[in-house]
Protein backbone atom coordinates (compact mmCIF):
# COMPACT_ATOMS: atom_id res chain seq x y z
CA UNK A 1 0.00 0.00 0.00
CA UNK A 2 2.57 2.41 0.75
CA UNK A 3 4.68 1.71 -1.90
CA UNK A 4 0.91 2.56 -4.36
CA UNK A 5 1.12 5.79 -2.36
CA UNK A 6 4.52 6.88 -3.36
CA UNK A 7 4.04 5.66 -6.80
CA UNK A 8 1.17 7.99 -7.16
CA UNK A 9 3.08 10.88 -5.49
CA UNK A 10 6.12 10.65 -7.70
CA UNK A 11 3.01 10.83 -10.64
CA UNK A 12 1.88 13.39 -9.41
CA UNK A 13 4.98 15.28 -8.73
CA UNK A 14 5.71 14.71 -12.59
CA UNK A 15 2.78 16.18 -13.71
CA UNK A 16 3.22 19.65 -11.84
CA UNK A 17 6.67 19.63 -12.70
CA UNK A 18 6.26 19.22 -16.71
CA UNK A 19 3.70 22.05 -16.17
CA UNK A 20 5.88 24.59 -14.86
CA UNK A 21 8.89 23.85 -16.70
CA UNK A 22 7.14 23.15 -19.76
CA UNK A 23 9.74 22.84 -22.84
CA UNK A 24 12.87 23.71 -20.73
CA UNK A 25 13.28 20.39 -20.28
CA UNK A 26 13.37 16.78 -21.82
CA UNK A 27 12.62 12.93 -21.07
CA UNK A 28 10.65 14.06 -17.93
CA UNK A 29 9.53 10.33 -16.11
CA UNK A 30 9.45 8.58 -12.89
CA UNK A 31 12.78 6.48 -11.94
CA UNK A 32 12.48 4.75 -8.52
CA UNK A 33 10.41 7.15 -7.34
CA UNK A 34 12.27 10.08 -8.60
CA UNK A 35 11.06 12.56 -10.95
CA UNK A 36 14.18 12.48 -13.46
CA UNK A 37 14.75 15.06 -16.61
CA UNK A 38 17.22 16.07 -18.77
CA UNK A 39 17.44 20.18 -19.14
CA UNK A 40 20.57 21.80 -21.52
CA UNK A 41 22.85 23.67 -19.46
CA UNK A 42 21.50 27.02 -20.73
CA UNK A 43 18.62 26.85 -19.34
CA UNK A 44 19.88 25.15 -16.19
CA UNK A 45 19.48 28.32 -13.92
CA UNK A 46 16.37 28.91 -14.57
CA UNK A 47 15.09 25.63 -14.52
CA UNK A 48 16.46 25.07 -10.90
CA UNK A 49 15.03 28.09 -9.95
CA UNK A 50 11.55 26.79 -11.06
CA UNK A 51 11.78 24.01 -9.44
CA UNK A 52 12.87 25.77 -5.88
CA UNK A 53 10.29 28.50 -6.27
CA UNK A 54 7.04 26.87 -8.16
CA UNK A 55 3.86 26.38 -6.01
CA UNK A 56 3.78 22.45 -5.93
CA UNK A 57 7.18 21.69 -6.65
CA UNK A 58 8.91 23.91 -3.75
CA UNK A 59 11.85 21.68 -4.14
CA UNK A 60 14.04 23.53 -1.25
CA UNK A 61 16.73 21.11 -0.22
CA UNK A 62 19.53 20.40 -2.09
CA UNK A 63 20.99 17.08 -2.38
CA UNK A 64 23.87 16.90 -4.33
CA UNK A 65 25.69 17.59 -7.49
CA UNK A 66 28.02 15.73 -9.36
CA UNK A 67 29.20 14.04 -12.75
CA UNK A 68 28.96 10.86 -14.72
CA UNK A 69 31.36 9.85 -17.16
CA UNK A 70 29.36 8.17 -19.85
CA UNK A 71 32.61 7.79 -22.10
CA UNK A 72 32.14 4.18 -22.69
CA UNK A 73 29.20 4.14 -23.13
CA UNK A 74 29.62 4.97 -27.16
CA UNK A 75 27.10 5.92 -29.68
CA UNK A 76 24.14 7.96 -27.84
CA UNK A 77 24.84 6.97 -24.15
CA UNK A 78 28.75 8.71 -24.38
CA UNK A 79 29.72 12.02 -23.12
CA UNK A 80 29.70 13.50 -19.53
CA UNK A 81 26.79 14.36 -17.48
CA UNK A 82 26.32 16.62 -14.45
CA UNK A 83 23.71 15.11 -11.81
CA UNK A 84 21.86 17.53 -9.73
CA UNK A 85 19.21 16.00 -7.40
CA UNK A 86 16.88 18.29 -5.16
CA UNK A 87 13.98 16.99 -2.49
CA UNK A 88 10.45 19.20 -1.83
CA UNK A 89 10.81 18.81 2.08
CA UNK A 90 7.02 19.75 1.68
CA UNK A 91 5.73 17.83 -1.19
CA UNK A 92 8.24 14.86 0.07
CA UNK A 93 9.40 13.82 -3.50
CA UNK A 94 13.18 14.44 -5.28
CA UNK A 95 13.68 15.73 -8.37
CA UNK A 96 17.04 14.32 -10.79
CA UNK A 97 18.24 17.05 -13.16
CA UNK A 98 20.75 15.19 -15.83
CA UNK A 99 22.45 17.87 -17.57
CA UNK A 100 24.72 17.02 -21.06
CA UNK A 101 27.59 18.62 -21.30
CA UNK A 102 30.33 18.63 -23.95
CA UNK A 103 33.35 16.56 -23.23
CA UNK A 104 36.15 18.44 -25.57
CA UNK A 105 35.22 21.38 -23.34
CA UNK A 106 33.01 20.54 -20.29
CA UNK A 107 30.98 23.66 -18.97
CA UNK A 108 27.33 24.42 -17.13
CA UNK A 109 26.42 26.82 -15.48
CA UNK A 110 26.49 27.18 -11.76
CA UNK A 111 23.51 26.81 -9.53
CA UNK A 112 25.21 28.02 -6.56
CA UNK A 113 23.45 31.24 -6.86
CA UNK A 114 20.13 29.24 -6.64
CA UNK A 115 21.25 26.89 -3.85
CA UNK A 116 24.18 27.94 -1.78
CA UNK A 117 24.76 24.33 -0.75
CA UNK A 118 25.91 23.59 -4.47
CA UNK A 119 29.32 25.99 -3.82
CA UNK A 120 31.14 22.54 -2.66
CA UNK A 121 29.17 20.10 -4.60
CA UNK A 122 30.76 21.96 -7.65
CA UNK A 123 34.19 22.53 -6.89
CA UNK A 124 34.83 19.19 -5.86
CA UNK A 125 33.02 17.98 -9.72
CA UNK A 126 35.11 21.09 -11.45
CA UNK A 127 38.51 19.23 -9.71
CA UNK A 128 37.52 15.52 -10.18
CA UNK A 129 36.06 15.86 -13.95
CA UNK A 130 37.26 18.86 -15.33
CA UNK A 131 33.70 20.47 -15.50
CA UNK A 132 34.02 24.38 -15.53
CA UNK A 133 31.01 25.77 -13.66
CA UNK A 134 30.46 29.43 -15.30
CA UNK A 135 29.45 31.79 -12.63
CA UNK A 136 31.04 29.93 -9.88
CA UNK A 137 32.81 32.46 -7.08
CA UNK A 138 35.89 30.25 -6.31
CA UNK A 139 36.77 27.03 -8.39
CA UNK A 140 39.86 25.92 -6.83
CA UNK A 141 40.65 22.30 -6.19
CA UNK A 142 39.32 20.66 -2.64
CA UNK A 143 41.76 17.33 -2.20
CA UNK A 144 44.37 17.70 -4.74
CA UNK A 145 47.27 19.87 -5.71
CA UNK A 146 46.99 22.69 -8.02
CA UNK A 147 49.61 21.56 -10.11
CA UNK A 148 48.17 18.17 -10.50
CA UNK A 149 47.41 16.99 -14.19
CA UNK A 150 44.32 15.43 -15.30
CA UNK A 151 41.01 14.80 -13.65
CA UNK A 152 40.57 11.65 -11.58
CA UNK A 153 37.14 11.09 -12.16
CA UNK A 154 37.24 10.66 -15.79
CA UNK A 155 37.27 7.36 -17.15
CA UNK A 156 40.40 8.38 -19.36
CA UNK A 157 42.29 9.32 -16.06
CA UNK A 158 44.85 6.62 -15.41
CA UNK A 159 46.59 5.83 -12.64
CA UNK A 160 49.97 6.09 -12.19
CA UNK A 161 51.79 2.98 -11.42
CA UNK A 162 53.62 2.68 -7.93
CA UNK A 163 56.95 2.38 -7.30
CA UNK A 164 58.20 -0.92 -6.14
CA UNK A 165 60.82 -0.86 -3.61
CA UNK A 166 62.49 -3.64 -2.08
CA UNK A 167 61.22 -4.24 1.67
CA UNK A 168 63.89 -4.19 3.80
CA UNK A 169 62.26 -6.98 6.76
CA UNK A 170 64.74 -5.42 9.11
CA UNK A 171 63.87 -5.92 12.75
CA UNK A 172 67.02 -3.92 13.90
CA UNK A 173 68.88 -1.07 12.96
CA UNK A 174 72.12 -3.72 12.39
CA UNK A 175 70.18 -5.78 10.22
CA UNK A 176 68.37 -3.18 7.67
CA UNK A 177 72.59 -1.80 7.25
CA UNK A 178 73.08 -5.43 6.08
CA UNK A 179 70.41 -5.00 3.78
CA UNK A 180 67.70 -6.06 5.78
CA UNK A 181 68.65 -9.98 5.69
């Protein structure tokens, strides 16, 4: 029974949000209880702020925000993807923005000026994936270097190979000057 509930939410949650965003957006459908749609990053801003500010939708929490390498996924299904996903805290259902973006030069726009909570969320996607997020007040890396080269999260990224050194199984400081036999 409560799982008919839901279901029906999630319908009806789809229905007010194709209604107020109308042709911004593309695909719009139920997955797992999620209302899920595709939007093009220019008219990303505006279709998060719909979806904060519409009567019915009031989607007011942010979730998260990062990427998905679709690289391998070839003909149709390739490419990179950011992932937004919001939550109406009074509606109770979450919303899944999937938002193509070019992978010879990655770019969206940034929602941080729409939800304040994205500021991280995009920083740590611009460092792992390359993605530059246009509007964004500070882009600098969270975990690695700023000299470091490439982007970890792409599926191109590979990892260096480790060194290999020889353990010494010394026990004392007699035995590793004897070369640790």
């Amino acid at each position: 029974m409560a799982q008919t509930q839901s279901l029906s939410r999630a319908d009806e949650a789809l229905e007010r949000v194709k209604s107020a965003l109308k042709e911004t957006i593309s695909e719009p459908k139920v997955n797992f209880g999620t209302v899920d749609l595709i939007c093009e990053p220019g008219a990303l801003v505006g279709v998060m702020t719909a979806l904060r500010d519409s009567e019915g939708i009031e989607c007011k929490f942010f979730g998260f925000l990062s990427a998905v390498d679709r690289s391998e996924l070839g003909e149709g299904g390739g490419g990179l993807e950011v992932l937004i996903v919001v939550y109406s805290p009074v509606h109770f259902f979450s919303v899944a923005v999937h938002v193509p973006v070019a992978a010879a030069a990655p770019a969206c726009p940034s929602v941080s000026g729409v939800y304040s909570g994205a500021l991280w969320h995009e920083r740590e996607t611009h460092e792992m994936f390359g993605i530059v997020f246009e509007g964004h007040p500070q882009l600098s890396n969270l975990y690695l270097p700023e000299d470091f080269e490439g982007h970890p999260g792409l599926r191109s990224f590979k990892l260096p190979g480790r060194a290999v050194k020889d353990w010494p199984g010394a026990k004392d400081p007699e035995e590793a000057a004897a070369g640790g036999r």
